[in-house]
N, C-alpha and C. Protein backbone atom coordinates (compact mmCIF):
# COMPACT_ATOMS: atom_id res chain seq x y z
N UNK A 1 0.83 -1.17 0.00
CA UNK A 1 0.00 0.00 0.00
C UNK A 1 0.89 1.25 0.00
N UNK A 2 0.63 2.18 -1.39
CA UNK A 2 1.41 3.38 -1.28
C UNK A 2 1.05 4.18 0.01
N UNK A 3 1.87 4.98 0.67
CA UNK A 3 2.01 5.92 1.32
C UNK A 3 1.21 7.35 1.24
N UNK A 4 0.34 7.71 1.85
CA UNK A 4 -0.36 9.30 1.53
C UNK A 4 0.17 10.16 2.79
N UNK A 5 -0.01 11.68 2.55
CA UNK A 5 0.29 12.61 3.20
C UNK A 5 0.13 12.28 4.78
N UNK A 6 -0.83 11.47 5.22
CA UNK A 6 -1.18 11.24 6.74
C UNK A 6 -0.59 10.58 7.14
N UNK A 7 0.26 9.55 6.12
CA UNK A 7 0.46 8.25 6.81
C UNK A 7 1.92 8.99 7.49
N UNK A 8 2.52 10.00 7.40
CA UNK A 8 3.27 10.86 7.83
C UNK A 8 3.64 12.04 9.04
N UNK A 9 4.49 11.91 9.36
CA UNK A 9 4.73 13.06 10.55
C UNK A 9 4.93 14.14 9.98
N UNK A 10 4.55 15.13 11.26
CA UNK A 10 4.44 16.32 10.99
C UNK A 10 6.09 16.76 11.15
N UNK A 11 6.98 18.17 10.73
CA UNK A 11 8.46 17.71 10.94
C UNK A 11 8.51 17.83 12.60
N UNK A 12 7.74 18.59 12.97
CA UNK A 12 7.61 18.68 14.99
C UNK A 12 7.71 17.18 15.82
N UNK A 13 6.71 16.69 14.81
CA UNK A 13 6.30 15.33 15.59
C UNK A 13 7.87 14.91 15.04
N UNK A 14 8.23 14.33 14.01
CA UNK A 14 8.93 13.49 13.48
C UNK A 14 10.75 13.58 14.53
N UNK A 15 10.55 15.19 14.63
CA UNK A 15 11.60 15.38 15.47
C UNK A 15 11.58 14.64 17.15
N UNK A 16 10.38 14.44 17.54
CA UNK A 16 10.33 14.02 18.76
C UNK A 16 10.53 12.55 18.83
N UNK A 17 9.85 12.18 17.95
CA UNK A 17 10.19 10.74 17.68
C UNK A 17 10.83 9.78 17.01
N UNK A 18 11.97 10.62 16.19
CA UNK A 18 13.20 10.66 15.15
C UNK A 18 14.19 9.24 15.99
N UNK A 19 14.33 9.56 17.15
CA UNK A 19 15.34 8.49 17.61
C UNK A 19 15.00 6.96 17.61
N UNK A 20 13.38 6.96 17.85
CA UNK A 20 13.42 5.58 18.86
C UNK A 20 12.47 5.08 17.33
N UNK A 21 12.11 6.01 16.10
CA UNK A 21 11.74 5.78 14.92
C UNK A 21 12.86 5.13 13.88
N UNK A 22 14.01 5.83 14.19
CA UNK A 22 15.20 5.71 13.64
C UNK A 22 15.77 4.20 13.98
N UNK A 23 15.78 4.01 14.91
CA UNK A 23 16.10 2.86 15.78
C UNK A 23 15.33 1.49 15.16
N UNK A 24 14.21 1.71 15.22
CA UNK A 24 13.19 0.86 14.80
C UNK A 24 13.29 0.47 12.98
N UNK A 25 13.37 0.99 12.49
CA UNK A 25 14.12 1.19 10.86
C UNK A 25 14.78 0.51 10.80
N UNK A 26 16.31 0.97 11.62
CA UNK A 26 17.86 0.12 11.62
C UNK A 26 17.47 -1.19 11.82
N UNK A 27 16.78 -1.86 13.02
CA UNK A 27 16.76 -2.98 13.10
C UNK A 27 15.58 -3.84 12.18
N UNK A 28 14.66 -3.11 11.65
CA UNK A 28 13.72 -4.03 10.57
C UNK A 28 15.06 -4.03 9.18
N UNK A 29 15.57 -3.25 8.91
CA UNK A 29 16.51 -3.02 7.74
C UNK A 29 17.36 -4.14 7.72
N UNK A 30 17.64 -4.35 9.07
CA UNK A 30 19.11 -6.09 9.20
C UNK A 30 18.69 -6.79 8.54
N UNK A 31 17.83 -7.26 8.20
CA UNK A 31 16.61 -8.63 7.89
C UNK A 31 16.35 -8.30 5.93
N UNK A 32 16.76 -6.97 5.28
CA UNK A 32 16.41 -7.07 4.18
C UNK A 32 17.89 -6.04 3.23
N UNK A 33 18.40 -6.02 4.09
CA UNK A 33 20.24 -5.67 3.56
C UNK A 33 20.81 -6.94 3.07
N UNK A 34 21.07 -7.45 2.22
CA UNK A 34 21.91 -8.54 1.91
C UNK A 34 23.14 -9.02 1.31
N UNK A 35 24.31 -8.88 1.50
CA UNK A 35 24.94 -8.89 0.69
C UNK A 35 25.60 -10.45 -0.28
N UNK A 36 26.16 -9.76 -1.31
CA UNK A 36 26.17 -11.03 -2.58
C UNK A 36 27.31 -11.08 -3.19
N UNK A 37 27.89 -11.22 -2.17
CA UNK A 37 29.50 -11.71 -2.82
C UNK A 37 30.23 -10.74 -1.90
N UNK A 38 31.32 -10.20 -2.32
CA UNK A 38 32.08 -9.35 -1.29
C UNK A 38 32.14 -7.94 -1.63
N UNK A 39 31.49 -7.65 -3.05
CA UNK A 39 31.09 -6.22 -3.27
C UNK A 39 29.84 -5.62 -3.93
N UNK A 40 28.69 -6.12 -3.85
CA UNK A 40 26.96 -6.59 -4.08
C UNK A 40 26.59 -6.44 -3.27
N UNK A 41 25.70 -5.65 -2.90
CA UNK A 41 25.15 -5.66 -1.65
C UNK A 41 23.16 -5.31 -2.42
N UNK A 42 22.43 -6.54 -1.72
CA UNK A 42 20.62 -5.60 -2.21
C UNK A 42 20.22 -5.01 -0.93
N UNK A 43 19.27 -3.73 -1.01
CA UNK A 43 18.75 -3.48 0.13
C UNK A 43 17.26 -3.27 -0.40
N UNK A 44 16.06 -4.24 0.10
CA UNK A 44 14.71 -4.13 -0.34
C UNK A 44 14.26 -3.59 0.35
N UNK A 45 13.62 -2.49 -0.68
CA UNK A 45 12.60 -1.90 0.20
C UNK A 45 11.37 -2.19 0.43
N UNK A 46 10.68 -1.67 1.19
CA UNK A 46 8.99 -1.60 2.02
C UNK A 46 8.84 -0.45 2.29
N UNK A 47 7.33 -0.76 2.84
CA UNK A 47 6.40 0.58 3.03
C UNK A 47 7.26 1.36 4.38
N UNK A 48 7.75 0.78 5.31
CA UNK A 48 8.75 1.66 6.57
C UNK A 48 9.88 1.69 5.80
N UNK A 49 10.73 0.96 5.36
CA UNK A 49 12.27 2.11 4.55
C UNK A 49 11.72 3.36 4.10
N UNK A 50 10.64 2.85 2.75
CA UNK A 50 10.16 4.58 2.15
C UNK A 50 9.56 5.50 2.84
N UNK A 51 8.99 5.03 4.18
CA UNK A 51 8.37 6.28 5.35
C UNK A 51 9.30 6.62 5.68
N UNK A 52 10.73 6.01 6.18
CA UNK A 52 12.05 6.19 6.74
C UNK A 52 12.50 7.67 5.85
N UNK A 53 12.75 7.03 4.47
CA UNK A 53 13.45 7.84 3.35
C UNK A 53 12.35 9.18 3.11
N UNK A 54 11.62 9.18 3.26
CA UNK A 54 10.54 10.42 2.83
C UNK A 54 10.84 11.35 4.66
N UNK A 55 10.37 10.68 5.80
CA UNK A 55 10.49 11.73 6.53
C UNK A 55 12.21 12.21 6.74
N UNK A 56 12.77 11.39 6.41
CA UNK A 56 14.49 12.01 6.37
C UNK A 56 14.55 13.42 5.62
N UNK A 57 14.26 13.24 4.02
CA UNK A 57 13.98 14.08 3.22
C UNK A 57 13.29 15.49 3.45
N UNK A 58 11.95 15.16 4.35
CA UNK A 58 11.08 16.22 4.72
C UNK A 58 12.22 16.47 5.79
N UNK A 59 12.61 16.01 6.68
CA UNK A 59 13.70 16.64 7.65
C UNK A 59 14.87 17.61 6.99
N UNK A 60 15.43 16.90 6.59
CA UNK A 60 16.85 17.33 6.12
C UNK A 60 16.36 18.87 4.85
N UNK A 61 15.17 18.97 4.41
CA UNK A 61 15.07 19.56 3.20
C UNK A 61 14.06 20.94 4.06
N UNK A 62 13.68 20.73 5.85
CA UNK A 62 12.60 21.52 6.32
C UNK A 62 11.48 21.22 5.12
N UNK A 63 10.97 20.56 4.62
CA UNK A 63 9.74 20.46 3.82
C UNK A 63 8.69 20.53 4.38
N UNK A 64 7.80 21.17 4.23
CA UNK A 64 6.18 20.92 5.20
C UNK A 64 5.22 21.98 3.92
N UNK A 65 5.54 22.18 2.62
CA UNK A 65 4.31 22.43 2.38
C UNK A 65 3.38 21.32 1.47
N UNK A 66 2.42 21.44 1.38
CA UNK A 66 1.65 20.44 0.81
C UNK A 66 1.68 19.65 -0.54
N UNK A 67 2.53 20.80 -1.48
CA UNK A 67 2.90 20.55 -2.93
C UNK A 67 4.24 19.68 -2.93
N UNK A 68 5.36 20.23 -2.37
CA UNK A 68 6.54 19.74 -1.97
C UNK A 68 6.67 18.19 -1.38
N UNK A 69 5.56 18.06 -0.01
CA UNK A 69 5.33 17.08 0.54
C UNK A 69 4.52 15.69 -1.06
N UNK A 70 3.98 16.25 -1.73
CA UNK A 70 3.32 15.24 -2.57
C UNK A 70 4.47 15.13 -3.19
N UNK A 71 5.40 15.79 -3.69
CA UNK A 71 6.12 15.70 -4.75
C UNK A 71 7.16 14.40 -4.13
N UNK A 72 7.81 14.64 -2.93
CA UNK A 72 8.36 13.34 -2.10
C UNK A 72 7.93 12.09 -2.24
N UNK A 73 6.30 11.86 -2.29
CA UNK A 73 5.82 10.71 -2.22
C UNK A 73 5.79 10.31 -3.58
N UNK A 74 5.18 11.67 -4.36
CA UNK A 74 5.37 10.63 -5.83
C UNK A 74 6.82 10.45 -6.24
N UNK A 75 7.70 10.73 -5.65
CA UNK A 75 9.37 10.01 -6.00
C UNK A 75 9.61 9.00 -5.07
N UNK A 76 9.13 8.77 -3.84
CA UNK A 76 9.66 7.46 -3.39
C UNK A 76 8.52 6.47 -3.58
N UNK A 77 7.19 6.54 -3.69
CA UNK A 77 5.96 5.53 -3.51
C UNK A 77 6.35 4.32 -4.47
N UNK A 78 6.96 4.51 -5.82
CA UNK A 78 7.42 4.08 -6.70
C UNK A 78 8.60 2.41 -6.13
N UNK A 79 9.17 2.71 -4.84
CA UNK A 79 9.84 1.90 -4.42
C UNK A 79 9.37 1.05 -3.58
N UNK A 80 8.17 1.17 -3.23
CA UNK A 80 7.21 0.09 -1.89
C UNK A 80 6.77 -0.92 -2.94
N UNK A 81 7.07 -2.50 -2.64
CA UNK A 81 6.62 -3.67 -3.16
C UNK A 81 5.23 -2.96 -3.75
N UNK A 82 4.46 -3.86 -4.53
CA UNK A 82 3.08 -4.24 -5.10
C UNK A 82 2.22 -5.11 -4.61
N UNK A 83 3.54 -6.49 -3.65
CA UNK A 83 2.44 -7.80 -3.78
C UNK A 83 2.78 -8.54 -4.54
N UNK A 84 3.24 -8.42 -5.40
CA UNK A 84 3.37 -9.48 -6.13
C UNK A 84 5.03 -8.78 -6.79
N UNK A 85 5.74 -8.00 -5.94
CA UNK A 85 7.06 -7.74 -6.89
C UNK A 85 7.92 -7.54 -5.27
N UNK A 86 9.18 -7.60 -5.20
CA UNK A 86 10.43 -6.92 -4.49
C UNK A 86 11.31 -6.06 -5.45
N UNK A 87 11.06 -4.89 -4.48
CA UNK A 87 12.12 -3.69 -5.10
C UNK A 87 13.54 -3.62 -4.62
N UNK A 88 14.12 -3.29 -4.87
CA UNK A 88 15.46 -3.00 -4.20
C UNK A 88 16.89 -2.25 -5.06
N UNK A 89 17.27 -1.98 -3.98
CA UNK A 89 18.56 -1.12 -4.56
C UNK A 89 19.85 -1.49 -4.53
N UNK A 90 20.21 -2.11 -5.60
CA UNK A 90 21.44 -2.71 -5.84
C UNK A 90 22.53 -1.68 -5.65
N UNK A 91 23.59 -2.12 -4.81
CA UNK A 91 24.82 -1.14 -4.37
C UNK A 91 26.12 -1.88 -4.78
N UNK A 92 27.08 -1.85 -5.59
CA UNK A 92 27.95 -2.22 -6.36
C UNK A 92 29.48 -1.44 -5.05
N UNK A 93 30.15 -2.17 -4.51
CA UNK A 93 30.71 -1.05 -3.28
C UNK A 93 31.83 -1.65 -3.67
N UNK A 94 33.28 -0.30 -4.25
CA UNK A 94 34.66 -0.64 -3.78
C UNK A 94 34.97 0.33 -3.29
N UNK A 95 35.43 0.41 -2.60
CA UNK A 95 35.79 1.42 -1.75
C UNK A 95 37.28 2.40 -2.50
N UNK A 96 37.67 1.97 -3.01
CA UNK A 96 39.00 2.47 -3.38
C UNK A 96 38.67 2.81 -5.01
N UNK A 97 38.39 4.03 -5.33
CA UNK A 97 38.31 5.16 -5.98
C UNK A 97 38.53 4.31 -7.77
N UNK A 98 39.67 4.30 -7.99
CA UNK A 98 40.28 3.52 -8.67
C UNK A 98 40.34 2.18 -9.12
N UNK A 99 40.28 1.25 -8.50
CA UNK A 99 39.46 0.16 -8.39
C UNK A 99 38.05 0.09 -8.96
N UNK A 100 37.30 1.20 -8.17
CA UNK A 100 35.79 1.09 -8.57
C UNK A 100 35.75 1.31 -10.07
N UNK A 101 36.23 2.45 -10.58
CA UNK A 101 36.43 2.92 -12.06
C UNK A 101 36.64 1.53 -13.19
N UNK A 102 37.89 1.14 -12.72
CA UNK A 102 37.68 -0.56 -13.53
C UNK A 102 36.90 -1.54 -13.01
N UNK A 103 36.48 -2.00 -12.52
CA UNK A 103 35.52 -2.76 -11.72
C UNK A 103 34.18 -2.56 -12.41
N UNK A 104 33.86 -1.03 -12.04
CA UNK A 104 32.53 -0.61 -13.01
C UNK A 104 32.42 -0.76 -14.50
N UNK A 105 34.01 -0.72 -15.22
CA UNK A 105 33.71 -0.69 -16.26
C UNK A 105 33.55 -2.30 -16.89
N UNK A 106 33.62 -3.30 -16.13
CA UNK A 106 34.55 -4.59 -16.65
C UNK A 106 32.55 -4.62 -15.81
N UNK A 107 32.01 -4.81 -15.55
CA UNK A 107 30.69 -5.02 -14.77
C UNK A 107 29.51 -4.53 -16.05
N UNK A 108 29.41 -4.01 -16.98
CA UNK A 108 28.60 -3.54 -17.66
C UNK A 108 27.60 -4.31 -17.56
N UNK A 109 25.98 -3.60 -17.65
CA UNK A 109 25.14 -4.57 -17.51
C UNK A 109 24.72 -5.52 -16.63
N UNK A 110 25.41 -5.49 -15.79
CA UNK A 110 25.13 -6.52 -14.15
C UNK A 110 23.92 -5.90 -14.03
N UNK A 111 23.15 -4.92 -14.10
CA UNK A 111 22.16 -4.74 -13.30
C UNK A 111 20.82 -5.69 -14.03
N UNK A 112 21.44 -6.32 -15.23
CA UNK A 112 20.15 -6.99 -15.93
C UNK A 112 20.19 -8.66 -15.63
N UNK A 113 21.58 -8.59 -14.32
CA UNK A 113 22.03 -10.46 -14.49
C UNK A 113 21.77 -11.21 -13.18
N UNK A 114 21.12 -10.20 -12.46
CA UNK A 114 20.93 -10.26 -11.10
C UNK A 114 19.29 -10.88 -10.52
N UNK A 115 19.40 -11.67 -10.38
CA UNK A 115 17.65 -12.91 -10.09
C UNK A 115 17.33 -13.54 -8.66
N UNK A 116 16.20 -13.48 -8.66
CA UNK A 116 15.98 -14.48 -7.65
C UNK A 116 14.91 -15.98 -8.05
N UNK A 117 15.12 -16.88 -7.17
CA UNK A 117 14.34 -17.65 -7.60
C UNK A 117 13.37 -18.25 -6.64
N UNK A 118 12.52 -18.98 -6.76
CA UNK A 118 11.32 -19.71 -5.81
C UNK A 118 11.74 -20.93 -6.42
N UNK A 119 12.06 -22.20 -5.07
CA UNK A 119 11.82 -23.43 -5.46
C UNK A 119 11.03 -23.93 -6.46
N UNK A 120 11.26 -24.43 -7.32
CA UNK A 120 10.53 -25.60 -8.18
C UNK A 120 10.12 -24.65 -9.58
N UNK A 121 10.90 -23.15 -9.93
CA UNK A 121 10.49 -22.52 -10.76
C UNK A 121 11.96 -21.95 -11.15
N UNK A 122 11.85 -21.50 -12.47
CA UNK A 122 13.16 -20.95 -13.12
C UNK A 122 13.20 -19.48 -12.29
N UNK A 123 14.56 -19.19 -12.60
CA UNK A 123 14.63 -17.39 -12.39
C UNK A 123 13.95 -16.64 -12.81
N UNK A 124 13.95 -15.89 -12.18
CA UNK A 124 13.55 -14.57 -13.03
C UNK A 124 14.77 -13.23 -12.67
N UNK A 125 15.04 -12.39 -13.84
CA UNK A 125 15.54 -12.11 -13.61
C UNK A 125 14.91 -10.12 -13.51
N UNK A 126 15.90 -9.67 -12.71
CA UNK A 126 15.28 -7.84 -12.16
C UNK A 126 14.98 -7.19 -13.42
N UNK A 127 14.48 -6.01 -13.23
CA UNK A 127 14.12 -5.13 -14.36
C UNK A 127 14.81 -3.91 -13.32
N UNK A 128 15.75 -3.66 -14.33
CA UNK A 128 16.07 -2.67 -13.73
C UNK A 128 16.08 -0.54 -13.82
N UNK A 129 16.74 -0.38 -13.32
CA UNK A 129 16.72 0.71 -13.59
C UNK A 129 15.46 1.71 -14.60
N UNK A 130 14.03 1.24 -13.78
CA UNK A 130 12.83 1.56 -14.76
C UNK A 130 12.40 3.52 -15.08
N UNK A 131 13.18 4.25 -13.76
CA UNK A 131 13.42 5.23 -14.06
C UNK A 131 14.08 6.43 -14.67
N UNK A 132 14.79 5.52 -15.10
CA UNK A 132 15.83 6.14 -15.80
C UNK A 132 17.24 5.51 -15.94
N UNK A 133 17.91 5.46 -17.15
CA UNK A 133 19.23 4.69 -17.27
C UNK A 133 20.49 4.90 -16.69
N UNK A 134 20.96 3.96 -15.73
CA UNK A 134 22.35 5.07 -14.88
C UNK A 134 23.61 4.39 -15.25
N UNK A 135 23.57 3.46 -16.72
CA UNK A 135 24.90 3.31 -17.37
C UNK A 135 25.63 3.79 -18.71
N UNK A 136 26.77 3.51 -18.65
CA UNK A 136 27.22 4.76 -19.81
C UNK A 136 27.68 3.52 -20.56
N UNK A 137 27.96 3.78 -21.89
CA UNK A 137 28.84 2.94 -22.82
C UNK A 137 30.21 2.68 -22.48
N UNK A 138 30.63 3.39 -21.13
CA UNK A 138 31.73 2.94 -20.95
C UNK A 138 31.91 2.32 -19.53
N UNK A 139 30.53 1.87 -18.51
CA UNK A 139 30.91 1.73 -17.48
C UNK A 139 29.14 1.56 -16.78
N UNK A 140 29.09 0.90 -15.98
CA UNK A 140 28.05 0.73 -15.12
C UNK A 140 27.93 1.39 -14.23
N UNK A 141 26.56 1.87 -13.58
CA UNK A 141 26.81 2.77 -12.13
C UNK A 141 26.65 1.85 -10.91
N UNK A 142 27.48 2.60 -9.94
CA UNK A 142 27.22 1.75 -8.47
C UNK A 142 26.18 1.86 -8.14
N UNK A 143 25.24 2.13 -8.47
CA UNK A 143 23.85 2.02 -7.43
C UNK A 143 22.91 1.89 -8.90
N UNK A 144 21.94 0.89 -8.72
CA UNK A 144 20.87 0.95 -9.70
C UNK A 144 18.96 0.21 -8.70
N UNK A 145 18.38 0.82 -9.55
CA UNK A 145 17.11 0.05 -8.72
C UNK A 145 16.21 -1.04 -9.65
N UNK A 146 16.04 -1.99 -8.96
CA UNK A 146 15.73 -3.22 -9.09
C UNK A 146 14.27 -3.28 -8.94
N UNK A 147 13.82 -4.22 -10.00
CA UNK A 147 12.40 -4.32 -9.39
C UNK A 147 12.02 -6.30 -10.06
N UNK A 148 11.90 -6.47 -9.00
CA UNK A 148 11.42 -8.54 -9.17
C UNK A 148 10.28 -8.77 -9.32
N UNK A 149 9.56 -9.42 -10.83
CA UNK A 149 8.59 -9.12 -10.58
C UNK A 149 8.09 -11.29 -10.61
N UNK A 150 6.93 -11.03 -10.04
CA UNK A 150 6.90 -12.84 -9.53
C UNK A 150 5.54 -12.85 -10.48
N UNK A 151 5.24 -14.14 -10.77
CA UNK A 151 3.77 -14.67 -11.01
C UNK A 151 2.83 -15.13 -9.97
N UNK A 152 1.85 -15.40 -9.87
CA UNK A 152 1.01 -15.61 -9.09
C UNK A 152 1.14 -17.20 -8.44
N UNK A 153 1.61 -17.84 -9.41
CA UNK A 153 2.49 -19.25 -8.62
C UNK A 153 3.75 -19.31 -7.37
N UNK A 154 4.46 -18.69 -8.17
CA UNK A 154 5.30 -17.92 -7.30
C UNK A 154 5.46 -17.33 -6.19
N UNK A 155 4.51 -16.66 -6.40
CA UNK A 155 3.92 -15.76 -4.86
C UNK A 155 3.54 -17.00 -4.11
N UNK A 156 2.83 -17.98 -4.71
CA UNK A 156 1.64 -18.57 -4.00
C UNK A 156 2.97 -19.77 -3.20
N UNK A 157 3.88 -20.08 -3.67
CA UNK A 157 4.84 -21.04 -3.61
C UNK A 157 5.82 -20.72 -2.87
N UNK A 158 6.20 -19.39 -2.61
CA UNK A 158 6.90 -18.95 -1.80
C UNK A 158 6.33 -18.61 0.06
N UNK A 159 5.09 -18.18 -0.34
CA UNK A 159 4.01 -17.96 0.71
C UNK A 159 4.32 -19.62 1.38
N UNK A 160 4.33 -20.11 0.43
CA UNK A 160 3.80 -21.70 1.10
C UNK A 160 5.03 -22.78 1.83
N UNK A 161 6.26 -21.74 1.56
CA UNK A 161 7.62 -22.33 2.01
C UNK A 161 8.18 -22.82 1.68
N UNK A 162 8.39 -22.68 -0.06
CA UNK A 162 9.76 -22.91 -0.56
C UNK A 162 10.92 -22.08 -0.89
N UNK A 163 11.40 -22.88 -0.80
CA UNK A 163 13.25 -22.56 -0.69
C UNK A 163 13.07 -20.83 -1.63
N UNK A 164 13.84 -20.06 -0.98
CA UNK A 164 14.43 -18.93 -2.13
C UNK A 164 15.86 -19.12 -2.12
N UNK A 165 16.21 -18.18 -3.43
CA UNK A 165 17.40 -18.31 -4.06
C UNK A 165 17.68 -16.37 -4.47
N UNK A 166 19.24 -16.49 -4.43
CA UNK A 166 18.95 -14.80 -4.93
C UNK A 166 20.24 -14.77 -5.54
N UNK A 167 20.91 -14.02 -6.79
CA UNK A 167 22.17 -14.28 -7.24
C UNK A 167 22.20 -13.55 -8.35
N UNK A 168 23.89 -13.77 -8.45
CA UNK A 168 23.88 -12.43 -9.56
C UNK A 168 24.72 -13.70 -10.80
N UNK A 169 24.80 -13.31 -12.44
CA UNK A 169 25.18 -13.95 -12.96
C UNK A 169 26.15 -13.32 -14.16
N UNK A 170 26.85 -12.46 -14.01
CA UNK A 170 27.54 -11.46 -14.52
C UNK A 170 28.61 -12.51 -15.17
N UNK A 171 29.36 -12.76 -16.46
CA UNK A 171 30.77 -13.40 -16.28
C UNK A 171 31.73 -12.73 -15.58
N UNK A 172 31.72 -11.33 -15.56
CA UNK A 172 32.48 -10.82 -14.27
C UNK A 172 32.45 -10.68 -12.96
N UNK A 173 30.92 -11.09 -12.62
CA UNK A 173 30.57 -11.14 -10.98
C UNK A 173 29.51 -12.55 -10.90
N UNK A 174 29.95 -13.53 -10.53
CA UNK A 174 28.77 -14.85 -10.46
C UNK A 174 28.79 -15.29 -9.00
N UNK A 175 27.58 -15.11 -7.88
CA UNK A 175 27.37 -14.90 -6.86
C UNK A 175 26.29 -15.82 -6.92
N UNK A 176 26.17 -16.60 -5.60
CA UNK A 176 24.65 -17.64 -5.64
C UNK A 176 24.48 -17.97 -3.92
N UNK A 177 23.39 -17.09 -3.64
CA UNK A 177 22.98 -17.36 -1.88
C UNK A 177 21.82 -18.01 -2.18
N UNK A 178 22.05 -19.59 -1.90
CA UNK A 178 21.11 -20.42 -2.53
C UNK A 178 21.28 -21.98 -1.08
N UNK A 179 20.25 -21.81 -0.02
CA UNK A 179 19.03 -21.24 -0.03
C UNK A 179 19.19 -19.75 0.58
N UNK A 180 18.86 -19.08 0.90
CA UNK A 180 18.29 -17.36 1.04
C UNK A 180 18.42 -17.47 2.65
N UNK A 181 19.01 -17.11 3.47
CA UNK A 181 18.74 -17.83 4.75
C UNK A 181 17.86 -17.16 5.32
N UNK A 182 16.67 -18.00 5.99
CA UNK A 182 15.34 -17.93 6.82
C UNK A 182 15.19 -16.45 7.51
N UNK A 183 15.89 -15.38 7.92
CA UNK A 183 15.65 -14.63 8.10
C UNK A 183 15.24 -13.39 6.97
N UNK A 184 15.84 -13.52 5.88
CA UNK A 184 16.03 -12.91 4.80
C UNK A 184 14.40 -13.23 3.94
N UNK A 185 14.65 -15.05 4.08
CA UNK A 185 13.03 -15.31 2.96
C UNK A 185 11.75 -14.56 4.15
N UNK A 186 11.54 -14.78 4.93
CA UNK A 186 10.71 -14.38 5.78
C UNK A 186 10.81 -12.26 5.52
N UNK A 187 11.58 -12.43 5.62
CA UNK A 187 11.07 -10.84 5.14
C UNK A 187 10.45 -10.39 4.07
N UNK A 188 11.14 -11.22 3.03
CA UNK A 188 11.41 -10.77 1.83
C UNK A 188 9.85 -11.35 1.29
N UNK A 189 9.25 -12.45 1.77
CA UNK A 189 7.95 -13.09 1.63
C UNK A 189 6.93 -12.05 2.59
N UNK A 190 6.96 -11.51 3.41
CA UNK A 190 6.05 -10.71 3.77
C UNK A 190 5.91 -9.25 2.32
N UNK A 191 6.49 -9.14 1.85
CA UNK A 191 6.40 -8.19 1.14
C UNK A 191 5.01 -8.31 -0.39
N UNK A 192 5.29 -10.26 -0.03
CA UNK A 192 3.88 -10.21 -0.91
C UNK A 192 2.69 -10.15 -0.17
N UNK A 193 2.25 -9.85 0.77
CA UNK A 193 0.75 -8.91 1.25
C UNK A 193 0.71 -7.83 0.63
């Protein structure tokens, strides 16, 4: 369920309750951060990351008028599951400047090789970057957004407790967390309500 203006703090309120809100975030977030190999990392979102990311925004930006405030939601609402999909934001991380530059460039296209699967069904693989394109002809970007989209078997099969799978299949990056471990599917399966 997208997010509307109410489902929101006011920035007064948000300030009072910023810490123990903040807090509460960090620890639902452990459970849907994952990382996939030693420089892959997914982070899926839900309806609390994007309340997280919108009242940050209204914080950090003083936002409180009514036009401004919609304009937030119609840029993050876009990232809360459907029900039948997981979103997420693929983070490509080297830390060393230089490195990343070749790394990114030798990576082209990873953001289209990256899948998950449900027991007893083929992959599927992300659609990515549906807002706009963030690779160049000479290089991939570190951050792209992901969107998984499942069939109604799928859903129904995963609901019902089989195995997940999640992995990337790049010839330059081939990663496989296969099964998904139980804290991870359990999250990641609530997202189809």
């Amino acid at each position: 369920m997208k997010l509307i203006r109410s489902d929101l703090m006011s920035l007064e309120n948000y300030a009072g309750q910023r810490n123990e809100f903040r807090a509460r975030v960090m620890a639902h977030k452990k459970n849907r951060h994952i990382q996939l190999g030693e420089n892959a990392r997914l982070l899926f979102e839900d309806r609390l990351t994007v309340q997280y990311q919108i009242q940050e925004m209204l914080r950090i930006e003083r936002i409180f008028e009514a036009e401004a405030i919609a304009e937030e939601l119609a840029a993050y609402n876009p990232l809360i599951p459907d029900g039948d999909n997981w979103k997420a934001t693929l983070m490509l991380e080297y830390p060393d400047v230089n490195e990343r530059r070749v790394k990114l460039a030798g990576l082209l296209g990873i953001e289209n090789r990256v899948w998950a699967q449900v027991e007893g069904f083929d992959r599927i693989y992300a659609i990515a970057d549906e807002d706009l394109d963030r690779a160049t002809d000479e290089k991939t970007s570190s951050v792209h957004f992901l969107r998984f989209q499942f069939d109604s078997n799928r859903v129904a099969a995963a609901k019902a407790g089989a195995r997940l799978a999640l992995g990337i299949d790049h010839p330059n990056y081939r990663v496989s967390l296969d099964p998904l471990p139980e804290k991870y599917r359990q999250a990641l399966v609530a997202d189809f309500d």
